[in-house]
Protein backbone atom coordinates (compact mmCIF):
# COMPACT_ATOMS: atom_id res chain seq x y z
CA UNK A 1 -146.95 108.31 -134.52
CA UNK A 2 -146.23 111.23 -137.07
CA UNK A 3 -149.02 113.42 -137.46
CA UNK A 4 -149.85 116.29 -139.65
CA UNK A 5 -152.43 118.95 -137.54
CA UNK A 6 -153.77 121.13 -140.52
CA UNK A 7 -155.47 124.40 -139.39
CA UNK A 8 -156.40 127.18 -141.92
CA UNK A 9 -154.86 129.76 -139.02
CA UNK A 10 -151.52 130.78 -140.06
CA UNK A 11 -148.65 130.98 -137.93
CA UNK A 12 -149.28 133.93 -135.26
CA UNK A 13 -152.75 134.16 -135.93
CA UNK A 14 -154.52 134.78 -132.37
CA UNK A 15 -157.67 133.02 -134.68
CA UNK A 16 -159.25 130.27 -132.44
CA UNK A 17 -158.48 127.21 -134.98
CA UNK A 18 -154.71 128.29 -134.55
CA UNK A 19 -155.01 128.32 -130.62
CA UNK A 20 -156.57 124.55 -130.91
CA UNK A 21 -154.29 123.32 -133.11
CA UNK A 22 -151.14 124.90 -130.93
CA UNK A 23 -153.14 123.16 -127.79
CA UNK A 24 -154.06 120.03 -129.32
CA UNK A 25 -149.89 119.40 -130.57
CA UNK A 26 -148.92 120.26 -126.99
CA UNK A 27 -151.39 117.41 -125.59
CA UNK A 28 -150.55 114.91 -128.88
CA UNK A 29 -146.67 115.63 -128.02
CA UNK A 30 -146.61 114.99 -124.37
CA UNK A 31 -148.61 111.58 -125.23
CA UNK A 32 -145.44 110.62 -126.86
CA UNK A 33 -146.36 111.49 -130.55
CA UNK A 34 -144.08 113.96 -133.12
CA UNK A 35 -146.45 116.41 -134.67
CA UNK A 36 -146.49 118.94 -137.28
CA UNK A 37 -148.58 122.37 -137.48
CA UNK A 38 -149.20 122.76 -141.10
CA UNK A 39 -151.93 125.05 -143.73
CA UNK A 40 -151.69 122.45 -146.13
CA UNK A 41 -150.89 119.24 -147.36
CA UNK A 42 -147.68 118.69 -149.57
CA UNK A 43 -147.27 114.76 -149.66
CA UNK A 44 -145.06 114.52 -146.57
CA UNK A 45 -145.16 111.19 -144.80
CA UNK A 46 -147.32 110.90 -142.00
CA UNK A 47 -149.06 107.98 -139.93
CA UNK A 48 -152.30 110.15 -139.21
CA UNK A 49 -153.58 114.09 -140.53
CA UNK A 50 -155.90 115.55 -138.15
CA UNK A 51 -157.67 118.62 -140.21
CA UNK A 52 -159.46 121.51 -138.37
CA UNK A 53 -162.43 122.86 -140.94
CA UNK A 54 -164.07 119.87 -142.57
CA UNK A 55 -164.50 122.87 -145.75
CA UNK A 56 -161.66 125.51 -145.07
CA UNK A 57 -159.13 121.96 -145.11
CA UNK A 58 -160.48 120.35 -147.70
CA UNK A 59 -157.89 120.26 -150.41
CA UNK A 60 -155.38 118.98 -147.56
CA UNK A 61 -157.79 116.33 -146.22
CA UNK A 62 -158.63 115.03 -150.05
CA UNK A 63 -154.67 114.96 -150.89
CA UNK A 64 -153.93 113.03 -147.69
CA UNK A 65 -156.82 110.52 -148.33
CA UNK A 66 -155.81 109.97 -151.73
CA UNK A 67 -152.08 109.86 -150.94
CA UNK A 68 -152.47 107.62 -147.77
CA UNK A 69 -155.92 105.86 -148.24
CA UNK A 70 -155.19 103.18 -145.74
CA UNK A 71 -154.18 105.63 -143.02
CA UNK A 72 -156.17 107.42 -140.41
CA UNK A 73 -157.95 110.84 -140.64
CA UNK A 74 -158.84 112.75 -138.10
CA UNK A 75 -161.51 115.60 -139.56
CA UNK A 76 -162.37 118.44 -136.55
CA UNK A 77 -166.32 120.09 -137.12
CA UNK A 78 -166.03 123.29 -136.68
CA UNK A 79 -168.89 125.40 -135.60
CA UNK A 80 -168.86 127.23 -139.57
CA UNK A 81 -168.41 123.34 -141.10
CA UNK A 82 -171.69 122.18 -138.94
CA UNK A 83 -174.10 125.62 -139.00
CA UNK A 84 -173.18 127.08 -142.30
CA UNK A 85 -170.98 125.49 -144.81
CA UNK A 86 -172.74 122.03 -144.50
CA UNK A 87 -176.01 123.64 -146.13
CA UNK A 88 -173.93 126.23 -148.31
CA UNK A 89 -171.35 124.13 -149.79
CA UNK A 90 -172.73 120.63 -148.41
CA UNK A 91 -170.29 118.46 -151.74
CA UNK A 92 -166.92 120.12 -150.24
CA UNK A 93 -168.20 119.46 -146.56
CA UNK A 94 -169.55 116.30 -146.82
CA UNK A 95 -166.75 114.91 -148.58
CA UNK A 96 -164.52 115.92 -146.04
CA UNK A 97 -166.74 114.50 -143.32
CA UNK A 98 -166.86 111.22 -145.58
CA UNK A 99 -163.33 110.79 -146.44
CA UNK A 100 -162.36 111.13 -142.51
CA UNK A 101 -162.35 107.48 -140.53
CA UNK A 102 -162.81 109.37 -137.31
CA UNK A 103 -164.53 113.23 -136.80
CA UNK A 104 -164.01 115.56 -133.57
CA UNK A 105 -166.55 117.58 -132.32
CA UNK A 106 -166.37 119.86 -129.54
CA UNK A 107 -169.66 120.03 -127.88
CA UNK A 108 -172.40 117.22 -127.21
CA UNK A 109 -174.76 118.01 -129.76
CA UNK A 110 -172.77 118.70 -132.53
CA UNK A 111 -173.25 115.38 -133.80
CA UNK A 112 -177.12 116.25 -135.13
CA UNK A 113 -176.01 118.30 -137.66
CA UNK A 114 -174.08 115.22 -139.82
CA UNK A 115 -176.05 112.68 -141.54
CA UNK A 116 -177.32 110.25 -139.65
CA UNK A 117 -174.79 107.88 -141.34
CA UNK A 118 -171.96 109.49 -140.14
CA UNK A 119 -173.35 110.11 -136.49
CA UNK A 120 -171.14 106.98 -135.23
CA UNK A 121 -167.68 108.84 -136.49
CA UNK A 122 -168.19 111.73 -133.81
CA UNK A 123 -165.95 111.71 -130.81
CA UNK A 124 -166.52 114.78 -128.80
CA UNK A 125 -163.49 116.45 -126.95
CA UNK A 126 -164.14 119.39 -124.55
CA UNK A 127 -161.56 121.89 -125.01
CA UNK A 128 -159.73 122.33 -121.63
CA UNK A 129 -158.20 126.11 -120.22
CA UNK A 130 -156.18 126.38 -117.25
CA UNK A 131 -156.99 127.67 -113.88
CA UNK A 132 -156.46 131.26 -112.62
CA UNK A 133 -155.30 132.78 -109.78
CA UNK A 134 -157.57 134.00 -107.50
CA UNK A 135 -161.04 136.06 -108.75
CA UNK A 136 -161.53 139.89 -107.58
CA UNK A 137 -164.22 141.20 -109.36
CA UNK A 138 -164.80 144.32 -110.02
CA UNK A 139 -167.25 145.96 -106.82
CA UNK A 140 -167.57 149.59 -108.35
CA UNK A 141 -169.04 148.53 -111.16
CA UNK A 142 -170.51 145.70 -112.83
CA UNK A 143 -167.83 144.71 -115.62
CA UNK A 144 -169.59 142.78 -118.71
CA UNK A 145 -167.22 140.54 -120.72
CA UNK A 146 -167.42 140.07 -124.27
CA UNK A 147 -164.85 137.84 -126.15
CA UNK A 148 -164.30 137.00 -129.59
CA UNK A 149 -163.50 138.24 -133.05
CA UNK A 150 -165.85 141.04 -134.39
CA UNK A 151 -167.69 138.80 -137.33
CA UNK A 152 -171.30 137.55 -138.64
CA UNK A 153 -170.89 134.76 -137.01
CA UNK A 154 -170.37 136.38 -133.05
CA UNK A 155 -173.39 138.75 -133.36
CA UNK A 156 -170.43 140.93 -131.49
CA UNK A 157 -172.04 144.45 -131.05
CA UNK A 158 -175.56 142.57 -129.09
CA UNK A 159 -174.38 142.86 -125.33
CA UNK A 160 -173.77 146.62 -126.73
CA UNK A 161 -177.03 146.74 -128.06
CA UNK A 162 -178.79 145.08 -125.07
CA UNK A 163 -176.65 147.54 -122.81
CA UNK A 164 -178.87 150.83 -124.33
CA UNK A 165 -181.93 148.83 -122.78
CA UNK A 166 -180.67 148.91 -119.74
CA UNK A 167 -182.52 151.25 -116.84
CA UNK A 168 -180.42 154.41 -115.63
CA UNK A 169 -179.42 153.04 -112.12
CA UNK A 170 -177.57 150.61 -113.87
CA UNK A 171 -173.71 150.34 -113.15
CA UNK A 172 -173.20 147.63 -116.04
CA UNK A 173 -170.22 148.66 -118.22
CA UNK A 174 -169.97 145.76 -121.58
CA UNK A 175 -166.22 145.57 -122.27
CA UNK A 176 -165.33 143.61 -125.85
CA UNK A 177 -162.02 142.47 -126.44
CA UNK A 178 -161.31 140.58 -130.12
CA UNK A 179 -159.92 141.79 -133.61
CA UNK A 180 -162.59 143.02 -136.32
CA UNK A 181 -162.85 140.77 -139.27
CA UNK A 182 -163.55 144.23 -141.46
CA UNK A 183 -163.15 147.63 -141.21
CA UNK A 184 -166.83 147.95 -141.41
CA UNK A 185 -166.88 146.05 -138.31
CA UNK A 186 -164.10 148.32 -137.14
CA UNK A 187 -166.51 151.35 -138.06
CA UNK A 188 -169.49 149.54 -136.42
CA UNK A 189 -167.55 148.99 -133.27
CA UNK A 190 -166.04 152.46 -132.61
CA UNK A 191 -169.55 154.27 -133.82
CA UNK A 192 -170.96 152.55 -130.74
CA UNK A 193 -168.49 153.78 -128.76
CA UNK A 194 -169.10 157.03 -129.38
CA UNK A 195 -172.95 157.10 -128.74
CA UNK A 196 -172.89 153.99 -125.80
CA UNK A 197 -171.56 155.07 -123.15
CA UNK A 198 -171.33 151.73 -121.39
CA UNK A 199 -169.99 150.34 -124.64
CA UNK A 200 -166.07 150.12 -124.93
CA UNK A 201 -164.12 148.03 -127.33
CA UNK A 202 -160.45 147.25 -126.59
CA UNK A 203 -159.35 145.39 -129.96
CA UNK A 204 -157.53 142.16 -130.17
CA UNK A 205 -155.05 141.92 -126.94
CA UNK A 206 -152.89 139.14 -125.84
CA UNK A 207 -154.23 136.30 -123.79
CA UNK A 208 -152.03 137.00 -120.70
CA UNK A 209 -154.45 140.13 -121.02
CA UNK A 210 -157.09 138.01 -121.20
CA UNK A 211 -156.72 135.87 -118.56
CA UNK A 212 -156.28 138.88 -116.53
CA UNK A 213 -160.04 140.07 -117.49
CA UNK A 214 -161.46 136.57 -116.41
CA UNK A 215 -159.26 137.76 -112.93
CA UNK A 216 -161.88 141.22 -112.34
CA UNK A 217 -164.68 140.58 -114.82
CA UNK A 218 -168.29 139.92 -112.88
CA UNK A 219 -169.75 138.26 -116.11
CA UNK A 220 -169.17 136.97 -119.65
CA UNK A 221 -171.84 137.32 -122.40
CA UNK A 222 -171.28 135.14 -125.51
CA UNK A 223 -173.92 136.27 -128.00
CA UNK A 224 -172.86 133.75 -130.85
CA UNK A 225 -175.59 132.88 -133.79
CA UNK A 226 -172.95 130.01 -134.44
CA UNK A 227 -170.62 127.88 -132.46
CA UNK A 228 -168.68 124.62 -132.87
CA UNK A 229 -167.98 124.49 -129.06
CA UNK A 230 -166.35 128.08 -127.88
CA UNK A 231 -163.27 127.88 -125.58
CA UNK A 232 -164.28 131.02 -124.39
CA UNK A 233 -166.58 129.35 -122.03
CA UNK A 234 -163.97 126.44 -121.24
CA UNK A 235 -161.79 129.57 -119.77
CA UNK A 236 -164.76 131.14 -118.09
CA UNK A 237 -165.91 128.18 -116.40
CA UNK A 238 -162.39 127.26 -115.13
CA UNK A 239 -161.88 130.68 -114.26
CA UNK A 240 -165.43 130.71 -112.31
CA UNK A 241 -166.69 133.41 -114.19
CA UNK A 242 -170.50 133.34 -114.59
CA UNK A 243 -171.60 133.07 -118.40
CA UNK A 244 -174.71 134.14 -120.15
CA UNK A 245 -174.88 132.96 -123.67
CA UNK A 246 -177.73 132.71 -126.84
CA UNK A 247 -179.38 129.62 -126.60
CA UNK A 248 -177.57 127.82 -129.40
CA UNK A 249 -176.46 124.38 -130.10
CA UNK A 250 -172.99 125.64 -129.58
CA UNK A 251 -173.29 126.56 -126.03
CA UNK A 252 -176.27 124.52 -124.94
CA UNK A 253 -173.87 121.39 -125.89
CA UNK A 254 -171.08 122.13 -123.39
CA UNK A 255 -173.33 124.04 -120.29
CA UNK A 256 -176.12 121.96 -120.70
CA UNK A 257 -180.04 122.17 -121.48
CA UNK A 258 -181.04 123.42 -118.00
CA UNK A 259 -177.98 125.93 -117.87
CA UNK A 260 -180.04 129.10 -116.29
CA UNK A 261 -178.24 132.06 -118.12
CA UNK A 262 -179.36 131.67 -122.17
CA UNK A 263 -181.19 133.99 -123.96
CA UNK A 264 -183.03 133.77 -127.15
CA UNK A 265 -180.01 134.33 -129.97
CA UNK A 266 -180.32 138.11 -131.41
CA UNK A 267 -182.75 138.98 -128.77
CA UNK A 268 -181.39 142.21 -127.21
CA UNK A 269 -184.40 142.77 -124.90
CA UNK A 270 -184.18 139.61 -123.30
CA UNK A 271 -180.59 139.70 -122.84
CA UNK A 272 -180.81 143.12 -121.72
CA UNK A 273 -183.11 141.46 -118.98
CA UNK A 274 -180.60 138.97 -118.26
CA UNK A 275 -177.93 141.20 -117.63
CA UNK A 276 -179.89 143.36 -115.41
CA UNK A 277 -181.29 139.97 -113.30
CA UNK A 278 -177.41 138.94 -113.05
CA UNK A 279 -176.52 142.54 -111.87
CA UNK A 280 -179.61 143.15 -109.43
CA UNK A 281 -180.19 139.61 -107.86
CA UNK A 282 -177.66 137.94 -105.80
CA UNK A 283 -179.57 134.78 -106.04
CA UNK A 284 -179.56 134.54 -109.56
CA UNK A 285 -175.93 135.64 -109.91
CA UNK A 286 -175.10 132.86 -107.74
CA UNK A 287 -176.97 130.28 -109.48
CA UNK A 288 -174.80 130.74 -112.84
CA UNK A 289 -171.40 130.70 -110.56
CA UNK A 290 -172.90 127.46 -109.02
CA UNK A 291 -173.68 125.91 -112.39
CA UNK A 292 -170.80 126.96 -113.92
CA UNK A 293 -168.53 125.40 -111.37
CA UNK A 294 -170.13 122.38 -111.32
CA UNK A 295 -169.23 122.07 -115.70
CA UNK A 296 -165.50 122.92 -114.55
CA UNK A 297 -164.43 118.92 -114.39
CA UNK A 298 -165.00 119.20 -118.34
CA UNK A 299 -162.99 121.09 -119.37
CA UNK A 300 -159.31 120.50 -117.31
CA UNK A 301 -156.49 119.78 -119.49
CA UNK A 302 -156.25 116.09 -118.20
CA UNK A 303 -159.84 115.47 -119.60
CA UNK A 304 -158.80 117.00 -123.01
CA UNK A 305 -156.01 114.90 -123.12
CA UNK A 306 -157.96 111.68 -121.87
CA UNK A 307 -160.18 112.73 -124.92
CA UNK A 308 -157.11 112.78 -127.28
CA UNK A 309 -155.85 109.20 -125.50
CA UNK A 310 -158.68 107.77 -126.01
CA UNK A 311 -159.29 108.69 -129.74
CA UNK A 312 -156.12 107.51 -130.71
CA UNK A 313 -156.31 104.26 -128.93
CA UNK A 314 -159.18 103.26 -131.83
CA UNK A 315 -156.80 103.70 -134.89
């Protein structure tokens, strides 16, 4: 087939959407099918669009469905489209969602958020990352991973925040890697720096970089308020990196309800207590590792791509 991938991400963006979409062509080309990374829509003849962003895509997806109403569309949920902009600009969204004859989602429960109508569209692929050599961690300290863009969205400066709660004999150090979305954020970021002093924030770096972090890091914290399915913990899993993450629908729907490491979302006290129990108790520590490995089969790359098989062997 020809397909048209819209993501909002522009070309040599490091932004998540643009990684999927640059993922998801790789797996829809090696299943035999020509594909096309595109922002928009500008009437180009295609057997299938698959949007990312059931709001950011919208013009695209309506100009595809009205060009090609007979022909398949694809619409991805993203974690934005299911936690925010389907309350705050529910027409846009749920046309989107209503115009697609198939929807994506990336984590088990993102299906509660759509009307119960349009529950049956949902096919839910993990998003796969690719193993890493083998683990050293860090022994002289304990290295805390945070990854993501600084924005509303991440709750980014938290495992920061948590870190000041933490009891003097502690050898936790929180390192954040990801681009701010402001220069506020920017501001907010390098302010902590200055008065944290286990508090550092590296800025956006390449993913060679961070697949070299997953390589010595002891943990990964991922203190999201909102998440459509984060392949942050696709690459920590694989990479058998213990995760601790808010207890939302985002992360509960790919580690699972009785994942051990959540805290309550915002909470810095309670994560603070996490991080200590993952730093001070072997058994504990070892209990994430365990659980995480186990969720590895989810998310390899031939899974993904058995997702994507699968999906298009219903249009």
């Amino acid at each position: 087939m020809r397909i048209i991938l819209v993501t909002p991400a522009p070309p040599k963006s490091r932004a998540g959407n643009r990684a999927t979409a640059a993922r998801w062509a790789a797996i829809l080309t090696s299943l035999g099918h020509r594909v096309e990374i595109t922002t928009d829509f500008s009437g180009q003849d295609a057997d299938l669009m698959i949007a990312l962003h059931a709001w950011r895509s919208a013009t695209p997806i309506q100009q595809f469905a009205e060009a090609f109403p007979w022909r398949p569309l694809i619409v991805a949920i993203t974690g934005t489209d299911a936690y925010r902009f389907i309350h705050t600009h529910p027409d846009t969204t749920l046309q989107s969602i209503r115009l697609a004859s198939h929807l994506v989602g990336l984590h088990n429960l993102i299906g509660n958020t759509l009307p119960p109508d349009m529950r049956d569209k949902m096919h839910v692929i993990y998003q796969s990352a690719t193993p890493i050599t083998k683990r050293q961690p860090y022994k002289r300290y304990f290295h805390v991973s945070v990854m993501g863009h600084l924005r509303e969205e991440k709750d980014p400066l938290r495992p920061a925040l948590a870190a000041r709660h933490l009891p003097a004999s502690s050898r936790i150090k929180v390192h954040q890697y990801g681009k701010a979305h402001s220069d506020e954020w920017a501001e907010q970021a390098r302010a902590e720096m200055q008065t944290n002093p286990r508090y550092t924030w590296h800025d956006e770096i390449a993913h060679h970089r961070i697949r070299q972090v997953y390589q010595r890091t002891n943990l990964l914290v991922l203190p999201s308020r909102m998440e459509g399915g984060a392949n942050v913990i696709s690459e920590a899993v694989v990479a058998g990196v213990p995760v601790i993450a808010s207890d939302i629908e985002g992360s509960i729907g790919l580690l699972g309800e009785d994942y051990p490491g959540y805290y309550p979302v915002e909470n810095e006290q309670a994560l603070a207590d996490r991080l200590q129990k993952a730093e001070t108790d072997s058994t504990f520590y070892k209990e994430l590792e365990q659980a995480c490995i186990a969720k590895q089969p989810l998310f390899t790359p031939e899974n993904e791509s058995r997702g994507w098989r699968n999906l298009l062997s219903k249009l």
